[in-house]
N, C-alpha and C. Protein backbone atom coordinates (compact mmCIF):
# COMPACT_ATOMS: atom_id res chain seq x y z
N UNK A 1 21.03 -8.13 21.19
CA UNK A 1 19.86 -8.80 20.66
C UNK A 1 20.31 -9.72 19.51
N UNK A 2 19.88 -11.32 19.63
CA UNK A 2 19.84 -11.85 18.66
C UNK A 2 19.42 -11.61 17.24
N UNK A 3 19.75 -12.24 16.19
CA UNK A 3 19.24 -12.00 15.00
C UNK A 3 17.73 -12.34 14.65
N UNK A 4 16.81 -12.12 14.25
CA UNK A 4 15.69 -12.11 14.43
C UNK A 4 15.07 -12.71 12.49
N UNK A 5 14.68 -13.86 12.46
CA UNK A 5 13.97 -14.15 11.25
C UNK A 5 13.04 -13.60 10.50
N UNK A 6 13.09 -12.68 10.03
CA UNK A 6 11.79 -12.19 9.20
C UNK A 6 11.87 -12.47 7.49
N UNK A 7 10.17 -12.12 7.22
CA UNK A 7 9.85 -11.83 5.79
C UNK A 7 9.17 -10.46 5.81
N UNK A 8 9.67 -9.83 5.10
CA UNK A 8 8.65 -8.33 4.95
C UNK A 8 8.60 -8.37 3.82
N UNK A 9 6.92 -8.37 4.05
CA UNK A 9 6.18 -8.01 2.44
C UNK A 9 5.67 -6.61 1.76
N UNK A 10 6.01 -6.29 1.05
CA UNK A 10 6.23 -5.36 0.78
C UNK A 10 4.14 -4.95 0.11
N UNK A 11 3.79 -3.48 0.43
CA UNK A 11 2.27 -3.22 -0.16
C UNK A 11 1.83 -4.04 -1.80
N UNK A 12 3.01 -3.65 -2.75
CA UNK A 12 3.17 -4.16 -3.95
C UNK A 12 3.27 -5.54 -4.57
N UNK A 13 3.29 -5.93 -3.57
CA UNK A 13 3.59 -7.36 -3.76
C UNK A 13 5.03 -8.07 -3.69
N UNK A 14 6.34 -7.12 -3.11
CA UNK A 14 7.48 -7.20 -3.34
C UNK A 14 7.78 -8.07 -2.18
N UNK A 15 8.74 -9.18 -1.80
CA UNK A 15 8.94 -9.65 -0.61
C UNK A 15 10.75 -9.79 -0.68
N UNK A 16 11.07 -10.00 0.42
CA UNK A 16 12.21 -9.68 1.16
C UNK A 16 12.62 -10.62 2.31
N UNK A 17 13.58 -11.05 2.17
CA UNK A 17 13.98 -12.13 3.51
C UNK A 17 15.35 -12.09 3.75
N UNK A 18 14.80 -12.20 5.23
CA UNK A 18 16.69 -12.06 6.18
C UNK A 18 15.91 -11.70 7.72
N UNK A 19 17.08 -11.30 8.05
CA UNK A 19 17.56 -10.82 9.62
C UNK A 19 17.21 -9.76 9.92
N UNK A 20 16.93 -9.28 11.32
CA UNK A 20 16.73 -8.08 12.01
C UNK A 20 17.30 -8.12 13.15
N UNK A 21 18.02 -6.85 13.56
CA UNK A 21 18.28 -7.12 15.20
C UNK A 21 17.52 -5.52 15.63
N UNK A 22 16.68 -5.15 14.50
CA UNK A 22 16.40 -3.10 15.49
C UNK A 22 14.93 -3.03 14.77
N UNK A 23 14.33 -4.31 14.84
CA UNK A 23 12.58 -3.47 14.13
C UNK A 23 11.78 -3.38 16.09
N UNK A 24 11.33 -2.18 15.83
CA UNK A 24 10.23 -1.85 16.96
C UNK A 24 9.12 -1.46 16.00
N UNK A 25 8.25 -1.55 16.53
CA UNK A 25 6.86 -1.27 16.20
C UNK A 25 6.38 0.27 15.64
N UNK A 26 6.88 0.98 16.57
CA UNK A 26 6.31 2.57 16.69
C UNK A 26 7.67 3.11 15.56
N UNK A 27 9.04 2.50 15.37
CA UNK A 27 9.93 2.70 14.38
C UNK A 27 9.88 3.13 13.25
N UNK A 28 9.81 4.19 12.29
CA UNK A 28 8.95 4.43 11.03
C UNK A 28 10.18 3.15 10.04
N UNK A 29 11.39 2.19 10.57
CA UNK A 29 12.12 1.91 9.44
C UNK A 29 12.78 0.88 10.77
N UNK A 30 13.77 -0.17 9.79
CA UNK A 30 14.39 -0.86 10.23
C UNK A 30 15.32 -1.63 9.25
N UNK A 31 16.41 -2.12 9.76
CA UNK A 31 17.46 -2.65 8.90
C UNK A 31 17.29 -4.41 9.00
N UNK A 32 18.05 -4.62 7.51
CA UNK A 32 17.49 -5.94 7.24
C UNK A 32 18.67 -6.87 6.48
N UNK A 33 19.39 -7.80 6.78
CA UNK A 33 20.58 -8.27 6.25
C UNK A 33 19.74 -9.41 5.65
N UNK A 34 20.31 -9.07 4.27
CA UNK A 34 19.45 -10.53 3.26
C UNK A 34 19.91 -11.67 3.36
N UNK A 35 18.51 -12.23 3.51
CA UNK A 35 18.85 -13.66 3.39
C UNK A 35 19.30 -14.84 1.97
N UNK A 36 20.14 -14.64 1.60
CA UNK A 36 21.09 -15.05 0.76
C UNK A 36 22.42 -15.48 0.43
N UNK A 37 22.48 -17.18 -0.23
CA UNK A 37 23.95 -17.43 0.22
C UNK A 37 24.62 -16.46 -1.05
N UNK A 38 24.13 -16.17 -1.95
CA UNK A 38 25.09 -15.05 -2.94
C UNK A 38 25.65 -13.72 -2.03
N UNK A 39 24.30 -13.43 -1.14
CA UNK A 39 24.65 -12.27 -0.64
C UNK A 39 26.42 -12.18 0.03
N UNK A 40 26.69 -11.09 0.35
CA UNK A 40 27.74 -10.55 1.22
C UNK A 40 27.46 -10.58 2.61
N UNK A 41 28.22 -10.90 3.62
CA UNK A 41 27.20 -10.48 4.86
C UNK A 41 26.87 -9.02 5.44
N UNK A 42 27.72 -8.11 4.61
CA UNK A 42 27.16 -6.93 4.96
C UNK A 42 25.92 -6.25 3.82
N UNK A 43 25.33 -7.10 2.82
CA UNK A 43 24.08 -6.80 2.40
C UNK A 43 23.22 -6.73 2.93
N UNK A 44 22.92 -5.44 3.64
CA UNK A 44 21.95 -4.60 5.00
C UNK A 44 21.08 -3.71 3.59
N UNK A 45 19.88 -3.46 4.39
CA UNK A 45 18.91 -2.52 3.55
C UNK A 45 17.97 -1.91 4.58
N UNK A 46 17.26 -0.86 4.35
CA UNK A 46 17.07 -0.07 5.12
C UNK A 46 15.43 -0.34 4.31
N UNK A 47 14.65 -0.86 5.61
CA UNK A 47 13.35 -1.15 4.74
C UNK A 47 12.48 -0.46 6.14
N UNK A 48 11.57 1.05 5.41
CA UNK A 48 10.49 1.24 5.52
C UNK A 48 9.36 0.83 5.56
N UNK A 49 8.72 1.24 6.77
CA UNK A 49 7.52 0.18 6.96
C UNK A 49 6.30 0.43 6.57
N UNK A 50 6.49 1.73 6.33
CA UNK A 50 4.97 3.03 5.05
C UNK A 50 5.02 1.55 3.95
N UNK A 51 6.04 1.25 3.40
CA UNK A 51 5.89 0.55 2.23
C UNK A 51 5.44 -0.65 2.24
N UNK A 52 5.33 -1.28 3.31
CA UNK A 52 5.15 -2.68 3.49
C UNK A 52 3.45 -3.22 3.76
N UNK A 53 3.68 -4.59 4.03
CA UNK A 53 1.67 -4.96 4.20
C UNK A 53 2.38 -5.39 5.67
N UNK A 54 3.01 -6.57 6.00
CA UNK A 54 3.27 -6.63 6.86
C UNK A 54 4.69 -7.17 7.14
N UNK A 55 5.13 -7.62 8.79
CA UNK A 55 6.51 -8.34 8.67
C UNK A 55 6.37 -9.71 9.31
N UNK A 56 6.44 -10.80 8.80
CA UNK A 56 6.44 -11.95 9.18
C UNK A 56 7.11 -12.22 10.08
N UNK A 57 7.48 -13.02 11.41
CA UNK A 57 8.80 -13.01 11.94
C UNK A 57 8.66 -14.56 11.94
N UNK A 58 9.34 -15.50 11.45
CA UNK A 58 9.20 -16.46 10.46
C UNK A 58 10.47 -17.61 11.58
N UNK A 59 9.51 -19.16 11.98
CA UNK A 59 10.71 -20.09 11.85
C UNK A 59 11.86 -20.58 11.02
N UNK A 60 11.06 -20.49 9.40
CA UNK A 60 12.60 -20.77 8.72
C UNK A 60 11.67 -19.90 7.84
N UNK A 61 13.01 -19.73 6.91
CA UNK A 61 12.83 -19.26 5.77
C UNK A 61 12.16 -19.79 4.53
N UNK A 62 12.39 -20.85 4.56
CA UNK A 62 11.33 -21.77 3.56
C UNK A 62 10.02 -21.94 3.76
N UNK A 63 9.49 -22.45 4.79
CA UNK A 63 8.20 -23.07 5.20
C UNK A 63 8.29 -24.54 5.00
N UNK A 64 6.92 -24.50 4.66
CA UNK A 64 6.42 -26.07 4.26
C UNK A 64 5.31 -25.17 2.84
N UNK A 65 5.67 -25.24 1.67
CA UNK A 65 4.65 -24.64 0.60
C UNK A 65 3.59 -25.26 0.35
N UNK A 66 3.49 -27.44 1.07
CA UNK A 66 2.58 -27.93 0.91
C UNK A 66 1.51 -28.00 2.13
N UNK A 67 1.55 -27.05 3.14
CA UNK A 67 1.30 -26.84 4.07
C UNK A 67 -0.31 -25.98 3.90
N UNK A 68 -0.92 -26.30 4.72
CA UNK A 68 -2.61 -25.17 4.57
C UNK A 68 -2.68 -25.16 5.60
N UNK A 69 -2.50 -23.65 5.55
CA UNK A 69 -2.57 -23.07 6.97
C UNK A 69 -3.78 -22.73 7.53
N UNK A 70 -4.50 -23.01 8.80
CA UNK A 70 -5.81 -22.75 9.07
C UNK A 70 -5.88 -21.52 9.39
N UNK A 71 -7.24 -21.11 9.34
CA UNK A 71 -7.34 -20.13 9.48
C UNK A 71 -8.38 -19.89 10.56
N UNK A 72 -8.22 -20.77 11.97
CA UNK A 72 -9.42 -20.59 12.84
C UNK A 72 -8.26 -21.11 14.11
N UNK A 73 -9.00 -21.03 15.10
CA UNK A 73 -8.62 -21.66 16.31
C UNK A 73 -8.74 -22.82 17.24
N UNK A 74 -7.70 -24.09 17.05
CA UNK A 74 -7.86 -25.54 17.44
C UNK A 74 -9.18 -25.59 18.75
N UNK A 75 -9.60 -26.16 18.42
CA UNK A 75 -10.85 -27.01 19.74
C UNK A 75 -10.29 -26.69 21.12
N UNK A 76 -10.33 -25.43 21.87
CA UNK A 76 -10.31 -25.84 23.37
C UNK A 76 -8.60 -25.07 23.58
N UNK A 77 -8.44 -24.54 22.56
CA UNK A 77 -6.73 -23.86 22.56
C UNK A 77 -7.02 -22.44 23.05
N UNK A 78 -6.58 -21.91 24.07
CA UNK A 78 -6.07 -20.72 24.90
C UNK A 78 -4.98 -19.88 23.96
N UNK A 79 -5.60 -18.82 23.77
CA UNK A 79 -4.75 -17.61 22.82
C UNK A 79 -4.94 -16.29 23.59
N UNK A 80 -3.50 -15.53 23.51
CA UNK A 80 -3.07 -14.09 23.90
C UNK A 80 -4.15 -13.36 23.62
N UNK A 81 -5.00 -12.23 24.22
CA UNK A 81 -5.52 -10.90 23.77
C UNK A 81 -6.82 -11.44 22.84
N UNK A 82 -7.23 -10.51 22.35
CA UNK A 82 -8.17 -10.86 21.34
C UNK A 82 -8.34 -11.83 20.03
N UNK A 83 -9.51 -12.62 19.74
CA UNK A 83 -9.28 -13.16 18.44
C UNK A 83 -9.81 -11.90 17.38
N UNK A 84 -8.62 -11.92 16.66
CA UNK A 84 -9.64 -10.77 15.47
C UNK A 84 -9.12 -11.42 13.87
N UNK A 85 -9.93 -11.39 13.51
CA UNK A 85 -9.62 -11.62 11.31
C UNK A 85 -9.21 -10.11 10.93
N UNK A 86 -8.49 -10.37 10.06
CA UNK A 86 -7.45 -8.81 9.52
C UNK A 86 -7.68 -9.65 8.20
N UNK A 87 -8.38 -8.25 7.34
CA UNK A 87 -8.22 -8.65 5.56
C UNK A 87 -7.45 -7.50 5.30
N UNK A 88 -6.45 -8.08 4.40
CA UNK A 88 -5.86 -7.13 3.57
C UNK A 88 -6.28 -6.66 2.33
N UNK A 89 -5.84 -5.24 1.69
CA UNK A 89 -6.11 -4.44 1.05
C UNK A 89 -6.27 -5.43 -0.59
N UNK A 90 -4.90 -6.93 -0.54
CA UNK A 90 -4.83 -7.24 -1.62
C UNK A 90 -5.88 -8.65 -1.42
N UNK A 91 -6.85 -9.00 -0.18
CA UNK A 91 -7.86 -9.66 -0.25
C UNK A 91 -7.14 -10.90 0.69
N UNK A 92 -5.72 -11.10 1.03
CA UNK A 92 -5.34 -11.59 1.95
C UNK A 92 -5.92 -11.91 3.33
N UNK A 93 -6.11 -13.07 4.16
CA UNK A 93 -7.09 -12.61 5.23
C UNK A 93 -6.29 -13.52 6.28
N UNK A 94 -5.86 -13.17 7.38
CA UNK A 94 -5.27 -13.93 8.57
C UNK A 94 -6.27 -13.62 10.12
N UNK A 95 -6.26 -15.19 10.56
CA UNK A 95 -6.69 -15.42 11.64
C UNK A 95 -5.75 -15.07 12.88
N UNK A 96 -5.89 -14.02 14.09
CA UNK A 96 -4.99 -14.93 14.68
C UNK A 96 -5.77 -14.24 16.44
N UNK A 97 -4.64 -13.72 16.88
CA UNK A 97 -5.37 -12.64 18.28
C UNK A 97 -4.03 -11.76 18.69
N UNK A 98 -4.68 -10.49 18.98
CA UNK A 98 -4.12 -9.46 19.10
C UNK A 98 -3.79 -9.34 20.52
N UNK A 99 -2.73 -8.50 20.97
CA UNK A 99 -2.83 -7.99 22.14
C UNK A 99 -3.55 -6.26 22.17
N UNK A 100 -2.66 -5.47 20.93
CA UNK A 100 -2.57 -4.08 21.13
C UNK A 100 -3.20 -3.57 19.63
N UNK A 101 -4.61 -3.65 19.49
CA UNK A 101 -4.83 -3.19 17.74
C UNK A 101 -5.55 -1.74 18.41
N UNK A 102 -5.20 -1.19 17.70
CA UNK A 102 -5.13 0.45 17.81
C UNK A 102 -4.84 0.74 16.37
N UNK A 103 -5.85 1.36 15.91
CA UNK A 103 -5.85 2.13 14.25
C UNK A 103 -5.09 3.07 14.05
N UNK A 104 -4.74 3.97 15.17
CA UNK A 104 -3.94 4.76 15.47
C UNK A 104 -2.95 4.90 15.51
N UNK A 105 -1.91 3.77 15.23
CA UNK A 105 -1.14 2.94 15.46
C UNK A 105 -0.64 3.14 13.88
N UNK A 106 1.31 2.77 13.74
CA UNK A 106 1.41 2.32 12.30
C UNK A 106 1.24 0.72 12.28
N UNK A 107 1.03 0.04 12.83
CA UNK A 107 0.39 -1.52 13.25
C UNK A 107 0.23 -2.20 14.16
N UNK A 108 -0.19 -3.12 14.30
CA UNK A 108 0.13 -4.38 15.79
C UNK A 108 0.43 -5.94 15.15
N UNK A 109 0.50 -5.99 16.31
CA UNK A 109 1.52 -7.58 16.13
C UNK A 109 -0.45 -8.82 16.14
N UNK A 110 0.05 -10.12 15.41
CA UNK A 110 -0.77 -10.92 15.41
C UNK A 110 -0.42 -12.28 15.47
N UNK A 111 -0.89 -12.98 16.66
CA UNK A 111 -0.36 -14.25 16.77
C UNK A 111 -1.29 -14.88 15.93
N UNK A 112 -0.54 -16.15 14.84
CA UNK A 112 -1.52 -16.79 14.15
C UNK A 112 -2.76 -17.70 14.54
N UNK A 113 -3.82 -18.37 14.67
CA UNK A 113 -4.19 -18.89 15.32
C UNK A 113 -3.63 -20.46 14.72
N UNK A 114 -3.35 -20.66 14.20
CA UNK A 114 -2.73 -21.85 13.59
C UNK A 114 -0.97 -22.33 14.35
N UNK A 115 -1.12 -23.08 15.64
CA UNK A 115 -0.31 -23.21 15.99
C UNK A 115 0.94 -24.00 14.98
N UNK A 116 0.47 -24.39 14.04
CA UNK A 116 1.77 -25.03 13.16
C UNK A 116 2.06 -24.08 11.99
N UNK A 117 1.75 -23.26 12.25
CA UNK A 117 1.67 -22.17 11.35
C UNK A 117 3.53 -22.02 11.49
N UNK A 118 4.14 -21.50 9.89
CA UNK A 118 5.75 -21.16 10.15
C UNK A 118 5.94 -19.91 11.06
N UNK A 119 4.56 -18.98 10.63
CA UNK A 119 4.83 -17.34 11.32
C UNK A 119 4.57 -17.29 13.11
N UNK A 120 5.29 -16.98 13.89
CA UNK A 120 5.45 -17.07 15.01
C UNK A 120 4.71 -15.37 15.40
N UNK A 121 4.90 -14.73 14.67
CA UNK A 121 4.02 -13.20 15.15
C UNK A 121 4.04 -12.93 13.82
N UNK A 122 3.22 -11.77 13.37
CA UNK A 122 2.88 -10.69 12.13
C UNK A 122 2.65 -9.36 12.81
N UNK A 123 3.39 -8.47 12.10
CA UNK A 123 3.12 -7.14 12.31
C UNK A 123 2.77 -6.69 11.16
N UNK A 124 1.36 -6.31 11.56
CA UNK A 124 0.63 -6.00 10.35
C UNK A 124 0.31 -4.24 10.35
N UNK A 125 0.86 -3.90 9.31
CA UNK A 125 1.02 -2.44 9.19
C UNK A 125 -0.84 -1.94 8.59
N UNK A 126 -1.08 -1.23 9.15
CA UNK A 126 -2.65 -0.84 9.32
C UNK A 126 -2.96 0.05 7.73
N UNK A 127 -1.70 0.56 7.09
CA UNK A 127 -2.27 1.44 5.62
C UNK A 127 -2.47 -0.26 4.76
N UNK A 128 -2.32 -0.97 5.16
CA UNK A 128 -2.34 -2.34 4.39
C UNK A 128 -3.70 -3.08 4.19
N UNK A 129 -4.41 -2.40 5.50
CA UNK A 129 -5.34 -3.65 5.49
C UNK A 129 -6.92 -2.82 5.69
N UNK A 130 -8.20 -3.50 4.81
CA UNK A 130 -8.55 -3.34 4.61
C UNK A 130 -10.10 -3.19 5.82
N UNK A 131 -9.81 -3.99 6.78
CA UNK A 131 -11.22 -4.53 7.77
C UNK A 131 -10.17 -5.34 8.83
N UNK A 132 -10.44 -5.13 10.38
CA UNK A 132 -10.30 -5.74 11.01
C UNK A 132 -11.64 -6.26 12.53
N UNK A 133 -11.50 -7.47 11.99
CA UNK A 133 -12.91 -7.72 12.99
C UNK A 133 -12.45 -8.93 14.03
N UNK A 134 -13.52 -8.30 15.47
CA UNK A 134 -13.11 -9.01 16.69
C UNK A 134 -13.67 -10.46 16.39
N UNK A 135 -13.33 -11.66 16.63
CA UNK A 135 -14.28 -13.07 16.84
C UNK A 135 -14.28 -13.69 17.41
């Protein structure tokens, strides 16, 4: 498996960026090589997902910061599974559609509805978030 782009944000507000090649969903943990040219390349960390809000899996690492990301679904655009709004605990709120939301669950994945959006999926860990509604 390729290296895989993420941001994991941490419940606290803590964030984190680099690589993955072993996050699964149902996984209580996964390893994470930082994204940093100081780093070493074996600066791996072992990041728990109890602790986190969610994991971004991200085109670049930067973005676009002057970027506003919508938060609805383009005129006439075809999306995966359900549309649902997810607010987070810290008042955060993302648009996107689900395939698999189950509360039951330690999260599900969320495609943004904002096709220019940087985040390509979110796995949004469920102790994080506050309301999730179908639309």
């Amino acid at each position: 498996m390729d290296p895989i782009k993420i941001v994991a944000r941490y419940a606290d507000g803590g964030i984190i960026k680099g690589y993955t090649q072993n996050f699964l969903p149902n996984k209580p943990s996964f390893h994470l090589r930082r994204f940093d040219p100081s780093a070493s390349a074996d600066d791996v960390v072992e990041v728990l997902v109890q602790d986190l809000k969610a994991v971004f899996f991200v085109r670049d690492f930067a973005g676009d910061p002057s970027y506003q990301e919508q938060n609805n679904f383009p005129e006439g655009m075809k999306h995966p599974g359900k549309a649902v709004e997810v607010k987070f605990e810290d008042g955060e709120v993302i648009v996107g559609s689900t395939l698999s939301f189950d509360p039951h669950r330690a999260g599900f994945f969320v495609f943004p509805a904002d096709p220019k959006s940087n985040n390509l999926r979110i796995f949004v860990v469920i102790q994080a978030v506050s309301e999730v509604y179908y639309i």
